[in-house]
PDB file of N, CA and C in Angstrom:
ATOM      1  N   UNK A   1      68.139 -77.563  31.747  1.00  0.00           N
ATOM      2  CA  UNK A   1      69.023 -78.646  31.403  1.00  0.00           C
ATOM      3  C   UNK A   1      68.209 -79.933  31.254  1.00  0.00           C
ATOM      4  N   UNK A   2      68.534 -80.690  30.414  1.00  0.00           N
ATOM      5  CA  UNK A   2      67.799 -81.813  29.876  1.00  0.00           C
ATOM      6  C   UNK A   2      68.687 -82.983  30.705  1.00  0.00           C
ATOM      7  N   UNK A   3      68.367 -83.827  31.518  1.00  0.00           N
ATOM      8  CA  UNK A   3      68.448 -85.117  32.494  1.00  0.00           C
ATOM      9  C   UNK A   3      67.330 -86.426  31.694  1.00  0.00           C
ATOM     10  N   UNK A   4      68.629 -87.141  31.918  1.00  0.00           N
ATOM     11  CA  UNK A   4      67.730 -88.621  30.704  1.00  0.00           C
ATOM     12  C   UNK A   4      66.702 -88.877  32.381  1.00  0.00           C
ATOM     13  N   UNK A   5      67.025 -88.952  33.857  1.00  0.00           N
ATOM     14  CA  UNK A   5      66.554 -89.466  34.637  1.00  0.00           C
ATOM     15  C   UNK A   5      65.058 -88.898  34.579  1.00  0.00           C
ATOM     16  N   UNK A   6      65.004 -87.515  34.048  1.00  0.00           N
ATOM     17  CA  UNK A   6      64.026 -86.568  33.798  1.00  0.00           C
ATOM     18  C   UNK A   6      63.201 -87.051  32.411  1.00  0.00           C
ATOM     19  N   UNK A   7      63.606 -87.351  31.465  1.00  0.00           N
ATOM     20  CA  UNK A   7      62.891 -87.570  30.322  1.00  0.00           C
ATOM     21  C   UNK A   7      62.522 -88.839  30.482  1.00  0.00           C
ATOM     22  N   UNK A   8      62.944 -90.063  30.948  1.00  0.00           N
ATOM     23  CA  UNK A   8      62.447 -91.438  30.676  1.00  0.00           C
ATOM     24  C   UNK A   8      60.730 -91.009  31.234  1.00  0.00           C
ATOM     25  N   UNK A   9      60.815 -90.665  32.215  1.00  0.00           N
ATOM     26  CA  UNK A   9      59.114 -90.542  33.123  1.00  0.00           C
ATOM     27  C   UNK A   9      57.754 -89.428  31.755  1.00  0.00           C
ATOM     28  N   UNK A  10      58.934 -88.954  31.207  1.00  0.00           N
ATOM     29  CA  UNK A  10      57.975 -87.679  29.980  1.00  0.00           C
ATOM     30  C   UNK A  10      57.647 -88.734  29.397  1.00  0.00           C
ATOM     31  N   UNK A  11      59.092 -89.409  28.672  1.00  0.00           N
ATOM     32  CA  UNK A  11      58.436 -90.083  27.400  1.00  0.00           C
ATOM     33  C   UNK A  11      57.367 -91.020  27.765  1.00  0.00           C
ATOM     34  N   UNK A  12      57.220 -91.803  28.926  1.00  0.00           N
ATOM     35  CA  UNK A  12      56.357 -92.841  29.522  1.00  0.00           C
ATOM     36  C   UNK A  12      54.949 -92.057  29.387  1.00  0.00           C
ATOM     37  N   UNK A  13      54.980 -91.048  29.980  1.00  0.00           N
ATOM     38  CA  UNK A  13      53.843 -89.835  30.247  1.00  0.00           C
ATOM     39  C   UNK A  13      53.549 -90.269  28.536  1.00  0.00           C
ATOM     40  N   UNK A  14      54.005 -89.483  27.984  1.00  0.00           N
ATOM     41  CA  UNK A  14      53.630 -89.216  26.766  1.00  0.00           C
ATOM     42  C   UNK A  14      53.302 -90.404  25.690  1.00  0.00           C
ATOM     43  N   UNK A  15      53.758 -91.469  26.177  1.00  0.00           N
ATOM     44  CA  UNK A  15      53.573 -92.379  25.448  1.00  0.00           C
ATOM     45  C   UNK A  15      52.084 -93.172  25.542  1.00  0.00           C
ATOM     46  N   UNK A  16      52.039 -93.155  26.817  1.00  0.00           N
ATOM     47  CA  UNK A  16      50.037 -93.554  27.274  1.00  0.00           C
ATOM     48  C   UNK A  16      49.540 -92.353  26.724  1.00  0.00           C
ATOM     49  N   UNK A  17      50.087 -91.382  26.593  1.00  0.00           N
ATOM     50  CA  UNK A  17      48.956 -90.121  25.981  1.00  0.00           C
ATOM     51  C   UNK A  17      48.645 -90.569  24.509  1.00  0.00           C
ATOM     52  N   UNK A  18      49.360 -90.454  23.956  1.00  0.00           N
ATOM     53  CA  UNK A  18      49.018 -90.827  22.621  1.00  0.00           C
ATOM     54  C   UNK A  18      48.492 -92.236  22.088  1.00  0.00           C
ATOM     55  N   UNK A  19      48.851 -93.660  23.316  1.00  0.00           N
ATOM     56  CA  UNK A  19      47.554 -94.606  22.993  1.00  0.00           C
ATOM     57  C   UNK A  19      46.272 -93.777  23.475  1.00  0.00           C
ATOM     58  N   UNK A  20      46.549 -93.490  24.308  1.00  0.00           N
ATOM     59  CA  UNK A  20      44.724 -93.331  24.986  1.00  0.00           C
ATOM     60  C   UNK A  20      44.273 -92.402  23.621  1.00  0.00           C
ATOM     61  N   UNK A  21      44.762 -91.123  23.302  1.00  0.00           N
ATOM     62  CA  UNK A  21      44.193 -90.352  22.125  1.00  0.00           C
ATOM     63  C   UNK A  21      43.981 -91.353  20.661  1.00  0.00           C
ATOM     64  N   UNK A  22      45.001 -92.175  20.501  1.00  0.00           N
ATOM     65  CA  UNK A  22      44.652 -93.172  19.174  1.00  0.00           C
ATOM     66  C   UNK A  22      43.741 -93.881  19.596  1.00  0.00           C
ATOM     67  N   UNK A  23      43.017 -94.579  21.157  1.00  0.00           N
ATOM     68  CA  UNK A  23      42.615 -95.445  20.928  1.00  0.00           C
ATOM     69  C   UNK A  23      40.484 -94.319  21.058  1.00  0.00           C
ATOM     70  N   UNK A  24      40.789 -92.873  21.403  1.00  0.00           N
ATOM     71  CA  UNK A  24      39.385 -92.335  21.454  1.00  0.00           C
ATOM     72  C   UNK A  24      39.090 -91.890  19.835  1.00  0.00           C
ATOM     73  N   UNK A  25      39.971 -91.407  18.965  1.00  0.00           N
ATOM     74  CA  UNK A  25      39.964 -91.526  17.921  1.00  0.00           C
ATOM     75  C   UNK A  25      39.682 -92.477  17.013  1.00  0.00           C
ATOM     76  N   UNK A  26      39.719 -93.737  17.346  1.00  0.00           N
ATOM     77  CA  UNK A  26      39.194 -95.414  16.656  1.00  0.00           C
ATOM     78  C   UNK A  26      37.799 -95.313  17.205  1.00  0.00           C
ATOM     79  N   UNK A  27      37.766 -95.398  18.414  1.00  0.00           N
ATOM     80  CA  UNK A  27      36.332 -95.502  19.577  1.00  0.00           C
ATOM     81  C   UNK A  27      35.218 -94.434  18.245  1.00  0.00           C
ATOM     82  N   UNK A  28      35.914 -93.322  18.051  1.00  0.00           N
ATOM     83  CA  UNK A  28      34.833 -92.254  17.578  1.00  0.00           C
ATOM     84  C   UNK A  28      34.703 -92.653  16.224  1.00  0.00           C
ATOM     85  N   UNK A  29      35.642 -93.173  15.220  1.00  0.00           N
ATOM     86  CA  UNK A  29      35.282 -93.658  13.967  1.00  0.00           C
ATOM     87  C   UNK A  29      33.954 -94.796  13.963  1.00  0.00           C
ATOM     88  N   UNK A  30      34.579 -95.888  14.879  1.00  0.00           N
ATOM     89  CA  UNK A  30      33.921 -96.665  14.944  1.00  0.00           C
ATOM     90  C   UNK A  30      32.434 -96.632  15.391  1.00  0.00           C
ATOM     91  N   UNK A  31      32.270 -95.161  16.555  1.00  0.00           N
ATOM     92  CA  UNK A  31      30.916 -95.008  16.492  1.00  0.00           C
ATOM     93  C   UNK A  31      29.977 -93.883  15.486  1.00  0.00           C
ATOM     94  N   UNK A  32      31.087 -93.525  14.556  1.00  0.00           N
ATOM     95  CA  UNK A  32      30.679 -92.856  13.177  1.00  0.00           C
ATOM     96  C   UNK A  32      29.738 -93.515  12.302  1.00  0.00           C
ATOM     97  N   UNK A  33      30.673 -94.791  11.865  1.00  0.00           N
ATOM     98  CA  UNK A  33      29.941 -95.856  10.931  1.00  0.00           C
ATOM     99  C   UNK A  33      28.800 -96.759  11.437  1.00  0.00           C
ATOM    100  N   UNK A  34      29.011 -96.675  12.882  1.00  0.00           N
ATOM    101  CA  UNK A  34      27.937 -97.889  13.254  1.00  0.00           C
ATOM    102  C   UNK A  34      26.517 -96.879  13.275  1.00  0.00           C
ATOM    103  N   UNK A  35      26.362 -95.776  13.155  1.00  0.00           N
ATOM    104  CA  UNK A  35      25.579 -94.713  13.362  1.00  0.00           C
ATOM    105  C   UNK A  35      25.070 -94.611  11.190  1.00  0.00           C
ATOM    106  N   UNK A  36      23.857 -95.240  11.623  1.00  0.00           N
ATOM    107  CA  UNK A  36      23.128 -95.455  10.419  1.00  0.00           C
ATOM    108  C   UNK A  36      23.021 -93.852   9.569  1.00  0.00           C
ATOM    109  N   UNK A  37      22.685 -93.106  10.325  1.00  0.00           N
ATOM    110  CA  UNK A  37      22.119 -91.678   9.865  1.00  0.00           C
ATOM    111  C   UNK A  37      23.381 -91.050   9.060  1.00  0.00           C
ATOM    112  N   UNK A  38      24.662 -90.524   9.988  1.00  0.00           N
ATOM    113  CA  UNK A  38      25.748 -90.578   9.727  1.00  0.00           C
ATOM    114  C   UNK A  38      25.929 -91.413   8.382  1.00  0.00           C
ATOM    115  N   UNK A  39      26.122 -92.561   8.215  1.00  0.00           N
ATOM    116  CA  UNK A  39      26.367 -93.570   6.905  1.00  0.00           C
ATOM    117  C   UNK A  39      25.674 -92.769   5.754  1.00  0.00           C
ATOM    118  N   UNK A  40      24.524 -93.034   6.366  1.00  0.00           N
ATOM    119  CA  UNK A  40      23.619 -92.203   5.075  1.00  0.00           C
ATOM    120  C   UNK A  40      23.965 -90.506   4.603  1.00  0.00           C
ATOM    121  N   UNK A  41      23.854 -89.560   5.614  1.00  0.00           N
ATOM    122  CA  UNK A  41      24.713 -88.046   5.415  1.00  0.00           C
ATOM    123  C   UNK A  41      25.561 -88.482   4.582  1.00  0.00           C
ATOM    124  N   UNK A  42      26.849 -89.357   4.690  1.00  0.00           N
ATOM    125  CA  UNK A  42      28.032 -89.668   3.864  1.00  0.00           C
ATOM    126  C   UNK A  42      27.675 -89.594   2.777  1.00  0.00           C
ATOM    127  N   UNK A  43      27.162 -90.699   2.381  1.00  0.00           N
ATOM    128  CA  UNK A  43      26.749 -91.392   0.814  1.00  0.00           C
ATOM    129  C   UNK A  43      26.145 -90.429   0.084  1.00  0.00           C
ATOM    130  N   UNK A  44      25.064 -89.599   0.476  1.00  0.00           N
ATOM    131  CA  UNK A  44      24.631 -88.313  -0.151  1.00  0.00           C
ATOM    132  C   UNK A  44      25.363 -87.307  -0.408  1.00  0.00           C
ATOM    133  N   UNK A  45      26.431 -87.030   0.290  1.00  0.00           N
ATOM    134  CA  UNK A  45      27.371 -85.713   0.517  1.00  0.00           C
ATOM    135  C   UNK A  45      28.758 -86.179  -0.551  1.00  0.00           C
ATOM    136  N   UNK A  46      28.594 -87.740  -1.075  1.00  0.00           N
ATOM    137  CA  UNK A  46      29.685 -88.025  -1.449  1.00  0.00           C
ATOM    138  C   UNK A  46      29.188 -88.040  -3.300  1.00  0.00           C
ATOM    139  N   UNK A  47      28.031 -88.560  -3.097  1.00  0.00           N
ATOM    140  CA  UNK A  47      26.952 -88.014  -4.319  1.00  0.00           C
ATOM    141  C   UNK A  47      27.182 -86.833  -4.648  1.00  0.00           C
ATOM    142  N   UNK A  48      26.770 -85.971  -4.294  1.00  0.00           N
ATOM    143  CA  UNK A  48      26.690 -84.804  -4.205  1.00  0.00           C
ATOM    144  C   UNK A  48      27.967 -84.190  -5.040  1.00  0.00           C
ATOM    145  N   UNK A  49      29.105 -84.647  -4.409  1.00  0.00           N
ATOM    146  CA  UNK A  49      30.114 -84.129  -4.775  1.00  0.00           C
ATOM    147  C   UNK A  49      30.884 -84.908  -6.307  1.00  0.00           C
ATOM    148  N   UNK A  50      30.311 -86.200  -6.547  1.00  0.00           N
ATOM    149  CA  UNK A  50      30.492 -86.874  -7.718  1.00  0.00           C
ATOM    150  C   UNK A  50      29.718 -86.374  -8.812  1.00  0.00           C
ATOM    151  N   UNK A  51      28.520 -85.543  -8.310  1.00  0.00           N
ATOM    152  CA  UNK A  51      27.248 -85.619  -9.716  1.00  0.00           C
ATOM    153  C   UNK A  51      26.504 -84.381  -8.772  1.00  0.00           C
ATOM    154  N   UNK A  52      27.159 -82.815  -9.357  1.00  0.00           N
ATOM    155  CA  UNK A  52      26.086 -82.069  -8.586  1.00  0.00           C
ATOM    156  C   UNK A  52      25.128 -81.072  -9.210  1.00  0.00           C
ATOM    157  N   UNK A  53      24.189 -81.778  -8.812  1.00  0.00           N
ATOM    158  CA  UNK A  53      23.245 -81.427  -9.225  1.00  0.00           C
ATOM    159  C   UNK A  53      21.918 -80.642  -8.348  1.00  0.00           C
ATOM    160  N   UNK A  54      20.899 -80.410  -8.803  1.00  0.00           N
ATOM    161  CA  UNK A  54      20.516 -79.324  -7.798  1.00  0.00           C
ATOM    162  C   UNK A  54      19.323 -80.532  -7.272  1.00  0.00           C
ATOM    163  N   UNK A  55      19.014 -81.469  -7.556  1.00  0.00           N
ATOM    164  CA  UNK A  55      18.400 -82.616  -6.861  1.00  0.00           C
ATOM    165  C   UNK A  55      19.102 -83.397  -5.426  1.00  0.00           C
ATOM    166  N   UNK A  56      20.798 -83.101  -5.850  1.00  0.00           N
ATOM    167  CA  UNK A  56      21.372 -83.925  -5.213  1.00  0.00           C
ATOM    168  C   UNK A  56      21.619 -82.965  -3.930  1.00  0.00           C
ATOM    169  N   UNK A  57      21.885 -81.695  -4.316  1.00  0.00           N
ATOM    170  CA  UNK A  57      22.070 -80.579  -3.149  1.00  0.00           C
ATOM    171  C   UNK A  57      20.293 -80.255  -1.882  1.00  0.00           C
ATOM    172  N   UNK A  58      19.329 -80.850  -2.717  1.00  0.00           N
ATOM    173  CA  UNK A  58      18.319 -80.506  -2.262  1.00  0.00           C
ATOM    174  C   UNK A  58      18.295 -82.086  -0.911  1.00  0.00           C
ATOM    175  N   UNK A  59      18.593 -83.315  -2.101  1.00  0.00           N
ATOM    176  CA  UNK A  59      18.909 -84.363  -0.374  1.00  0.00           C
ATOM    177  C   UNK A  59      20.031 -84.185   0.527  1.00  0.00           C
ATOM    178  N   UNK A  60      20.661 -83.285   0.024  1.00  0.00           N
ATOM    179  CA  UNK A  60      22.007 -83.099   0.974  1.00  0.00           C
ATOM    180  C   UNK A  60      21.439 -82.531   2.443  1.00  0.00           C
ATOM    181  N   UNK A  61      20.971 -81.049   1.981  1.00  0.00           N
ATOM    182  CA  UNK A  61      20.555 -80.139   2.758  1.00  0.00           C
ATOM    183  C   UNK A  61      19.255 -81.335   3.937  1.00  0.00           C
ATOM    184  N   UNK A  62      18.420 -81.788   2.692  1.00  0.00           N
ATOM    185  CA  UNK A  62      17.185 -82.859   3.463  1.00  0.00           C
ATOM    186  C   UNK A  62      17.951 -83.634   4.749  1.00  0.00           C
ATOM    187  N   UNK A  63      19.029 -84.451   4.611  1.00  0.00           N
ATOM    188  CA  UNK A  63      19.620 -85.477   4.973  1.00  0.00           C
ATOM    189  C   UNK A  63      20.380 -84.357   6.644  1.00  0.00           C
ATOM    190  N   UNK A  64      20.365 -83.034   6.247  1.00  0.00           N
ATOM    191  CA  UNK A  64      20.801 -82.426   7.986  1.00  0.00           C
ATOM    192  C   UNK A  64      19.857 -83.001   8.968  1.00  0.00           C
TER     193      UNK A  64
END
């Protein structure tokens, strides 16, 4: 049986769950981009996929 006295404390529960998960999910973007190497993997892999060519697959693979 479902009791609102019972759900107010879930939804509370659940509601810090999902800041704390949005806010490790920002945390991890943000230490995606600030991560030079990462930036660079991107830009090649995004190359790669605009213009592929077997030069561009050879810095892809380089850039692991």
């Amino acid at each position: 049986y479902i009791v609102m006295s019972k759900v107010l404390p879930v939804t509370s529960y659940a509601s810090v769950l999902l800041l704390v998960l949005t806010g490790v999910v920002c945390l991890r973007g943000v230490g995606r981009w600030t991560n030079p190497e990462y930036v660079q993997f991107i830009s090649v892999l995004e190359e790669t996929k605009r213009n592929n060519t077997a030069e561009n697959k050879v810095t892809c693979w380089l850039t692991l």
